[in-house]
Protein backbone atom coordinates (compact mmCIF):
# COMPACT_ATOMS: atom_id res chain seq x y z
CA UNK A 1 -8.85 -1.95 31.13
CA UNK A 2 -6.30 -4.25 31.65
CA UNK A 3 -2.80 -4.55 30.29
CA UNK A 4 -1.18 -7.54 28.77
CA UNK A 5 2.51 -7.25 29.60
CA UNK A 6 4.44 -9.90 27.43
CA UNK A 7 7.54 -11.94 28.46
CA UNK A 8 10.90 -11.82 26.99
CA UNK A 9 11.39 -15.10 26.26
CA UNK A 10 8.14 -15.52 24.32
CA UNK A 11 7.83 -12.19 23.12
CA UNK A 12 10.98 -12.91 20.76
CA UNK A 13 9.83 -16.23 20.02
CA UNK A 14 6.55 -14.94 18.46
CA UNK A 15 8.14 -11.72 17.38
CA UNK A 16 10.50 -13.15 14.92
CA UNK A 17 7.07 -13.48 12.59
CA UNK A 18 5.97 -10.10 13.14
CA UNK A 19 7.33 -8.85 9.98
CA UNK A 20 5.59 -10.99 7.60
CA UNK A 21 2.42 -11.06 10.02
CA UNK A 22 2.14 -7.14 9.40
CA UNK A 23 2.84 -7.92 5.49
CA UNK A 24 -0.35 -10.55 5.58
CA UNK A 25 -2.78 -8.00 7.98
CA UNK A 26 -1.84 -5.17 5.00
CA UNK A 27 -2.86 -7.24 2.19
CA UNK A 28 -6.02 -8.32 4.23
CA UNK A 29 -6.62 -4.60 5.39
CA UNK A 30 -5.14 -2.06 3.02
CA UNK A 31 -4.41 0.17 5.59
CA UNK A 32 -0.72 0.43 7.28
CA UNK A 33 -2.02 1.62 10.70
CA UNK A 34 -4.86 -1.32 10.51
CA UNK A 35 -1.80 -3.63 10.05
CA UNK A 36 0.04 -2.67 13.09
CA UNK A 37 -2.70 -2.33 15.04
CA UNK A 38 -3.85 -5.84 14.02
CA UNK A 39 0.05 -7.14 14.15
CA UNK A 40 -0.59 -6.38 17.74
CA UNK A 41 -3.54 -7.78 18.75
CA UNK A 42 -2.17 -11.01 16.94
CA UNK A 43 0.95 -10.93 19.54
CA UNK A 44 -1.47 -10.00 22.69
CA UNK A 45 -3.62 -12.87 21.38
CA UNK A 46 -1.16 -15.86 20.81
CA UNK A 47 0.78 -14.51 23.91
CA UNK A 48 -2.57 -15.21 26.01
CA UNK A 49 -3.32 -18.68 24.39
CA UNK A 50 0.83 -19.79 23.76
CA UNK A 51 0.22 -22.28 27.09
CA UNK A 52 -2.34 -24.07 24.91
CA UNK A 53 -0.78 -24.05 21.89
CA UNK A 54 -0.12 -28.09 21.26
CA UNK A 55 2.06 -28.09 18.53
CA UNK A 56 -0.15 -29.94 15.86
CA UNK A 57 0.87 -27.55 13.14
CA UNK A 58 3.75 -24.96 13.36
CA UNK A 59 3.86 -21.96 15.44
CA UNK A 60 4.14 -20.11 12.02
CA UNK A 61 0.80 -21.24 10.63
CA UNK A 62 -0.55 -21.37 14.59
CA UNK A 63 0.24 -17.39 14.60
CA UNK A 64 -1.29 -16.85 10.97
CA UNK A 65 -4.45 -18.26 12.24
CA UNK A 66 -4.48 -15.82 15.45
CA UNK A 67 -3.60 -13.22 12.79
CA UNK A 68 -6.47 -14.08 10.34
CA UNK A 69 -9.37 -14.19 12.60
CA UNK A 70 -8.28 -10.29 13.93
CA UNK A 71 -8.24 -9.47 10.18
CA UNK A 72 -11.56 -11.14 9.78
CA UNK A 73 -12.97 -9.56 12.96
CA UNK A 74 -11.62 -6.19 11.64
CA UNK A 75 -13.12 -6.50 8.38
CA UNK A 76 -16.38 -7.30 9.91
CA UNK A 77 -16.95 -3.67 11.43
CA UNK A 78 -14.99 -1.82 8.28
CA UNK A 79 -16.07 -1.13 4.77
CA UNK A 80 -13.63 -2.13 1.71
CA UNK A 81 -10.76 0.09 1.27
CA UNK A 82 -10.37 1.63 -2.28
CA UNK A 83 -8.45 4.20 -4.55
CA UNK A 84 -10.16 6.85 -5.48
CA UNK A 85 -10.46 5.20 -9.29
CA UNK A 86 -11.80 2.13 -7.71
CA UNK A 87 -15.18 4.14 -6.63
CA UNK A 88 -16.05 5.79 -9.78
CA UNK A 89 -15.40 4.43 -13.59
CA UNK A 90 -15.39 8.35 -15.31
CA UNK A 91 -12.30 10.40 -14.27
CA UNK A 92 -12.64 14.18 -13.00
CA UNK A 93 -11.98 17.34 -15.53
CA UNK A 94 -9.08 19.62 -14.03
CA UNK A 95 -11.33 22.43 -12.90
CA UNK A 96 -14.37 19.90 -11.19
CA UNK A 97 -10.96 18.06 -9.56
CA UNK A 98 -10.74 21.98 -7.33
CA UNK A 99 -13.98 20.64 -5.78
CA UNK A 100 -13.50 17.04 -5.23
CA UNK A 101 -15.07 16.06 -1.63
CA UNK A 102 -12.96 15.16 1.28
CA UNK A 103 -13.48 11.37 2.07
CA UNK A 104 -12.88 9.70 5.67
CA UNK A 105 -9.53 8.60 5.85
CA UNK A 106 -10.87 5.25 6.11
CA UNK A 107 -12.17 5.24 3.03
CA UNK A 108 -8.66 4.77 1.10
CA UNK A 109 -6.25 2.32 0.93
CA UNK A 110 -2.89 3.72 2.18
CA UNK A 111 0.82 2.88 0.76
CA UNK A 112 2.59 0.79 2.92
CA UNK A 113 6.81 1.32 3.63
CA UNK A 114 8.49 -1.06 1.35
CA UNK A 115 11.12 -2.90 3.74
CA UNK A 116 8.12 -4.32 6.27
CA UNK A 117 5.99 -5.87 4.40
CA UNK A 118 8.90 -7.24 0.93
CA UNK A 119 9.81 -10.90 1.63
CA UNK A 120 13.01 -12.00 3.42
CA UNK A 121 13.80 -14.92 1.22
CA UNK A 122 15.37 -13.88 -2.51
CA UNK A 123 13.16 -17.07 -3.81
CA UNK A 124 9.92 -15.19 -3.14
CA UNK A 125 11.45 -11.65 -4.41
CA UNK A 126 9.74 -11.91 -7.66
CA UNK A 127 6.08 -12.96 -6.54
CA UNK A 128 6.75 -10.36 -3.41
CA UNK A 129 7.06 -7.51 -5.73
CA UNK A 130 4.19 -7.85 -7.13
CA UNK A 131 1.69 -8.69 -4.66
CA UNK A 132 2.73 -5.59 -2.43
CA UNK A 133 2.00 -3.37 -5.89
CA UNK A 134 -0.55 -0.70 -4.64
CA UNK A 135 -2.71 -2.19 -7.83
CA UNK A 136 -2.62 -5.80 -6.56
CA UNK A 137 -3.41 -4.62 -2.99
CA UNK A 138 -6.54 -2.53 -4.26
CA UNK A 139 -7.69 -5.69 -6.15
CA UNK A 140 -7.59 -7.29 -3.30
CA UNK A 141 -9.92 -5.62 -1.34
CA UNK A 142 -12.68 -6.36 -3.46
CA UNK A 143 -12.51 -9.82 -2.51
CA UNK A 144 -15.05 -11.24 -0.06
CA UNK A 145 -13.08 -11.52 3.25
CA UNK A 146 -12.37 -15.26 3.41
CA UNK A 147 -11.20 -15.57 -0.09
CA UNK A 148 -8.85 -12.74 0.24
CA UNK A 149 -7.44 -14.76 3.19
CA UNK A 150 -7.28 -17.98 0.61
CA UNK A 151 -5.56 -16.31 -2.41
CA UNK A 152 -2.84 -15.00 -0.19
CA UNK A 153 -2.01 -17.67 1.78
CA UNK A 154 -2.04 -19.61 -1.35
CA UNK A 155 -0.56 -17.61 -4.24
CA UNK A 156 1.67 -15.46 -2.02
CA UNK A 157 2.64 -17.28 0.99
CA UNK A 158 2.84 -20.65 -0.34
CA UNK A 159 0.67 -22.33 1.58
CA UNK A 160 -1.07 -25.73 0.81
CA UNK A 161 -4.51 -26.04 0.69
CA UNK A 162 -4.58 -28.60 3.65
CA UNK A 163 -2.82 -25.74 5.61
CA UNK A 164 -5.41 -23.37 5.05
CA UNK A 165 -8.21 -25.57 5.43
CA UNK A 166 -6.85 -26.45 8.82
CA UNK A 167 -6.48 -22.72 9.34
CA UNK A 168 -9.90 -21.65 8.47
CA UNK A 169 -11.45 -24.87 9.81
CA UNK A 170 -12.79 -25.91 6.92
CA UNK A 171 -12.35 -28.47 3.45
CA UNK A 172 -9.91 -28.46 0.75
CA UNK A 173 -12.50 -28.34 -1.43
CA UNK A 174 -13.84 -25.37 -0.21
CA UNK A 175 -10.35 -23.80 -0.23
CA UNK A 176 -9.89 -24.69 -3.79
CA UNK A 177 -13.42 -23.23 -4.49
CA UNK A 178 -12.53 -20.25 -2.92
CA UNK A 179 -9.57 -19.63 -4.77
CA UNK A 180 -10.49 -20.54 -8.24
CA UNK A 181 -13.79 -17.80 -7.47
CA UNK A 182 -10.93 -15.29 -6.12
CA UNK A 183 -9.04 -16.05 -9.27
CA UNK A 184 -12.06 -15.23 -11.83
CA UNK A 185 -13.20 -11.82 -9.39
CA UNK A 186 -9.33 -10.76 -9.95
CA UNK A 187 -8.89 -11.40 -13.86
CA UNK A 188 -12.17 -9.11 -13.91
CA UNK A 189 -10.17 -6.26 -12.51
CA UNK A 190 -6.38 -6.72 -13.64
CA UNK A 191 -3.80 -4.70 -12.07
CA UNK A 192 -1.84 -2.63 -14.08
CA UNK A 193 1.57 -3.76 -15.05
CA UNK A 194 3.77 -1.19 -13.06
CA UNK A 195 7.56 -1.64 -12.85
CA UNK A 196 9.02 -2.27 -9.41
CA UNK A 197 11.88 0.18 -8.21
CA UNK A 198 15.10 -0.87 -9.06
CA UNK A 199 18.07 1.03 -8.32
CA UNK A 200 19.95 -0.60 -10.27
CA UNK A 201 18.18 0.16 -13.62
CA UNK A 202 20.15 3.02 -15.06
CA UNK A 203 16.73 3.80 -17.10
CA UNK A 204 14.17 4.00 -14.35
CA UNK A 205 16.87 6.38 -12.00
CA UNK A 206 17.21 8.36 -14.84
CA UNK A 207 13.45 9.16 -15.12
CA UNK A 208 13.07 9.65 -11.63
CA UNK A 209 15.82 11.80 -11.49
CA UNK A 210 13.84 14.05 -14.29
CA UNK A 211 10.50 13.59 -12.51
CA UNK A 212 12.29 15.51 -9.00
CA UNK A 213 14.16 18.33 -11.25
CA UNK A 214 10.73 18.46 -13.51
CA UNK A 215 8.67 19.05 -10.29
CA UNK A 216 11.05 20.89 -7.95
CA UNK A 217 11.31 23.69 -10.81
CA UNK A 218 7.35 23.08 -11.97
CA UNK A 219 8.75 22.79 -15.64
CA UNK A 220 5.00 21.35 -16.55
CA UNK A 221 6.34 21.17 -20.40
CA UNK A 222 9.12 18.63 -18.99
CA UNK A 223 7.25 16.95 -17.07
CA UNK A 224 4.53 16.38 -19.56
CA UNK A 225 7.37 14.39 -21.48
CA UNK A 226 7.29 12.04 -18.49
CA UNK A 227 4.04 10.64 -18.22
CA UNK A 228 2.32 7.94 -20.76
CA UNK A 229 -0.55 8.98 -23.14
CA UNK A 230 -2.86 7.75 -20.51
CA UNK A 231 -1.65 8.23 -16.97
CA UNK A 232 -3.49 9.06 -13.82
CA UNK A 233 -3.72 10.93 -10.87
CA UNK A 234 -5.27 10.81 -7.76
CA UNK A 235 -5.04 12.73 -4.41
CA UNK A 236 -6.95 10.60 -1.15
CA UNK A 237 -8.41 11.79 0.84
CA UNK A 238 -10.03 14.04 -2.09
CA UNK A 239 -12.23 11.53 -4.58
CA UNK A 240 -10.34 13.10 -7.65
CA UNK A 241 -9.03 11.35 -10.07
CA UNK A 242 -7.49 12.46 -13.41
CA UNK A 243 -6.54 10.15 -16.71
CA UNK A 244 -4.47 11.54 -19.61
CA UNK A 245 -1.32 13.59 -19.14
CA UNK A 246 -2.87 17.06 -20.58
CA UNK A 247 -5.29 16.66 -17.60
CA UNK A 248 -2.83 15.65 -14.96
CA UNK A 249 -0.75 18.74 -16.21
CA UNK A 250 -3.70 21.27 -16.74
CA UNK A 251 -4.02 20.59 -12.88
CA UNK A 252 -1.04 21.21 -12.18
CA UNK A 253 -1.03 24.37 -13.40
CA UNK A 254 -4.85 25.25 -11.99
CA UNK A 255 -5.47 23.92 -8.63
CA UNK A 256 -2.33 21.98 -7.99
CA UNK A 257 -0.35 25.39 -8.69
CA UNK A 258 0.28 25.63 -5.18
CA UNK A 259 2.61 23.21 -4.75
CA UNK A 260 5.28 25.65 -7.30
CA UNK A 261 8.14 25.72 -4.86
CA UNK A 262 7.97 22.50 -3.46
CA UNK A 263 11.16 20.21 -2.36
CA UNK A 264 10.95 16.78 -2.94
CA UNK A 265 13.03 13.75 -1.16
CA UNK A 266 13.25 9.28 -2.69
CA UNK A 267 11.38 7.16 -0.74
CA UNK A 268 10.03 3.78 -1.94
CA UNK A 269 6.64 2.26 -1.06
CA UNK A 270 4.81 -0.96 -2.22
CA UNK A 271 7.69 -1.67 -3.86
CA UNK A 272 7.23 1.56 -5.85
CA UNK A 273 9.21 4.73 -6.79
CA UNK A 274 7.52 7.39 -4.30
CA UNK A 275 8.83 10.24 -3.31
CA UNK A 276 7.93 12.68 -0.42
CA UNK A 277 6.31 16.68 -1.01
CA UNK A 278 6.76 19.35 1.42
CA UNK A 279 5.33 22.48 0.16
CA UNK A 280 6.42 26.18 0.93
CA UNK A 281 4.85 27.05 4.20
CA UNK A 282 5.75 30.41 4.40
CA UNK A 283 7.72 33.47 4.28
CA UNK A 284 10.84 32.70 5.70
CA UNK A 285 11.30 30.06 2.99
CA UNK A 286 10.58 26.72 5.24
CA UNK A 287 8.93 23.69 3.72
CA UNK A 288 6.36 21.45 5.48
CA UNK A 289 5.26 17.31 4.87
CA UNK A 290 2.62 17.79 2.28
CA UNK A 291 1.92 14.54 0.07
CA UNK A 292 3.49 11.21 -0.34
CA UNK A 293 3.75 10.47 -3.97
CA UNK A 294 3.57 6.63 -4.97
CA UNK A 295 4.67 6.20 -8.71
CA UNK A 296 3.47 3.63 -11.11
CA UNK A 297 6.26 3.25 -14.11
CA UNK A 298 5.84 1.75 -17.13
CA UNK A 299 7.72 1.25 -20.14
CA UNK A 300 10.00 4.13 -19.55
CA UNK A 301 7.29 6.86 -18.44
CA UNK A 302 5.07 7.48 -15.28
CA UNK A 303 1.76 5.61 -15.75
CA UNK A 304 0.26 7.18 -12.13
CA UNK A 305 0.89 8.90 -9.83
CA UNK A 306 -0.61 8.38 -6.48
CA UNK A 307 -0.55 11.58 -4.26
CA UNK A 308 -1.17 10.29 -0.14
CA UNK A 309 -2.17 13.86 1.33
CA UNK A 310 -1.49 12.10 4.87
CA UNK A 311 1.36 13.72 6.96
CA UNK A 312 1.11 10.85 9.73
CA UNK A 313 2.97 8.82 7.41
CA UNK A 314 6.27 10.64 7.22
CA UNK A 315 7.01 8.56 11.13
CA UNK A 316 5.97 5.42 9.17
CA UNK A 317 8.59 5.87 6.58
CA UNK A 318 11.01 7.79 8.51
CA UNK A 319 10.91 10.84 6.35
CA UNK A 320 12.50 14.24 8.61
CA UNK A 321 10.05 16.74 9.23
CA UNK A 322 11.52 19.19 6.89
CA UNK A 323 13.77 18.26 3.48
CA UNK A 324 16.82 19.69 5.13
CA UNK A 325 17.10 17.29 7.14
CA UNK A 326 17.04 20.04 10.58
């Protein structure tokens, strides 16, 4: 196997685009790993073929083309990435949720850590929001390949149609097509409207602030209070999912009940609330990484909660390995 090794000099000049590069790959792959990994191969790529690169468009759109023929190659060999709501219609009772299969991890679209993939320029703060929303990026994925690649480029990044057509080597007319079918597939499967965090919203902190004392001290009759009429839960890898807060808190109190004790630290993902569970681990009183909890609010109460079960995120986001801190 042999090793690319990467100048300096063009190593920062194709770096400075890595950030929205691994922004793109996670809307195209709905995994945060896949992203990186495919962030990579981008740079290995364009570092290889930089000596040909002619200038005809800019490097910018140049490097999203590397970038979208990885994701396409990717996508080729992987099935779609989903939340566990997004593979069956009829939600779980509390007791069947004890049960639920284990999934491959591949199976699930993953949360993603806020500050990579949320756009530098304040202009596109607004439309960056929500197309990082764990809801948007769920639609997404069931998008055929090459329109997914079209509606981003388009409605998020900005492109023109003539830059994508160039991109994907085919007609604005086919771009357009693409889009307007992308368009109709999404509007069949609207994602929710979910607040973004905002830490300056005296409202939202305050219910956050309830949702860690609520769950540190497993007051279930508090945190009832919290969520809407009709909020979910769900738990990947596990295919659970719960709708309706007297579910959500009847498994709390059933299977869930083993997470009574638990510490909880503020993290933000997608552009979400989220917070970070590590559960009693023993005796001695320690606490362990547990679940990543992505939160979608709306009008004043928790809508869903999203519960990642995957401790190799906690380097992703820079979470410490215990909530102390030691």
């Amino acid at each position: 196997m042999t090793t690319t090794v990467i100048e300096p000099g063009p190593a920062l000049t194709l770096d400075v685009h890595r950030p929205e590069l691994t922004g793109y790959c996670y809307r195209m792959l709905g995994s945060a790993f896949d992203a990186e990994d495919a962030v990579q191969e981008t740079m290995i790529r364009a570092y290889r073929a930089l000596d040909r690169f002619e200038g005809r468009s800019s490097l910018r759109t140049w490097l999203y083309k590397v970038a979208t023929n990885v994701c396409l190659d990717s996508l080729n060999s992987k099935k779609r990435r989903a939340r566990p709501m997004d593979l069956s219609d009829t939600s779980w009772q509390p007791v069947e949720a004890s049960l639920a299969a284990r999934h491959a991890e591949d199976t699930w679209l993953e949360p993603m850590v806020d500050s990579v993939i949320r756009p530098v320029d304040p202009a596109d703060a607004a439309v960056g929001k929500e197309s990082i929303r764990l809801a948007f990026v769920a639609a997404l994925q069931y998008l055929p390949a090459r329109q997914r690649v079209v509606l981003i480029l388009r409605d998020v990044l900005n492109f023109r149609a003539a830059e994508v057509a160039e991109l994907l080597e085919t007609t604005v007319a086919s771009v357009n097509s693409a889009l307007q079918r992308a368009h109709a597939t999404l509007a069949e499967r609207p994602a929710s409207a979910a607040e973004a965090h905002d830490p300056l919203d005296a409202r939202q902190q305050d219910l956050l602030r309830r949702y860690v004392t609520a769950f540190e001290d497993y007051d279930m009759e508090a945190f009832l209070e919290l969520l809407q009429e009709d909020a979910t839960q769900n738990m990947p890898p596990f295919a659970m999912w719960l709708q309706g807060r007297d579910d959500v808190v009847a498994w709390m109190l059933g299977p869930g009940g083993e997470c009574r004790g638990s510490r909880i630290l503020p993290t933000v993902a997608n552009g979400q609330p989220a917070f970070a569970q590590y559960r009693p681990s023993g005796p001695d009183g320690r606490h362990e990484p547990w679940a990543l909890h992505v939160l979608d609010v709306r009008e004043g109460r928790i809508a869903g909660i999203s519960s990642f079960l995957d401790t190799g995120l906690w380097p992703l986001f820079g979470l410490p390995a215990n909530p102390d801190g030691d």
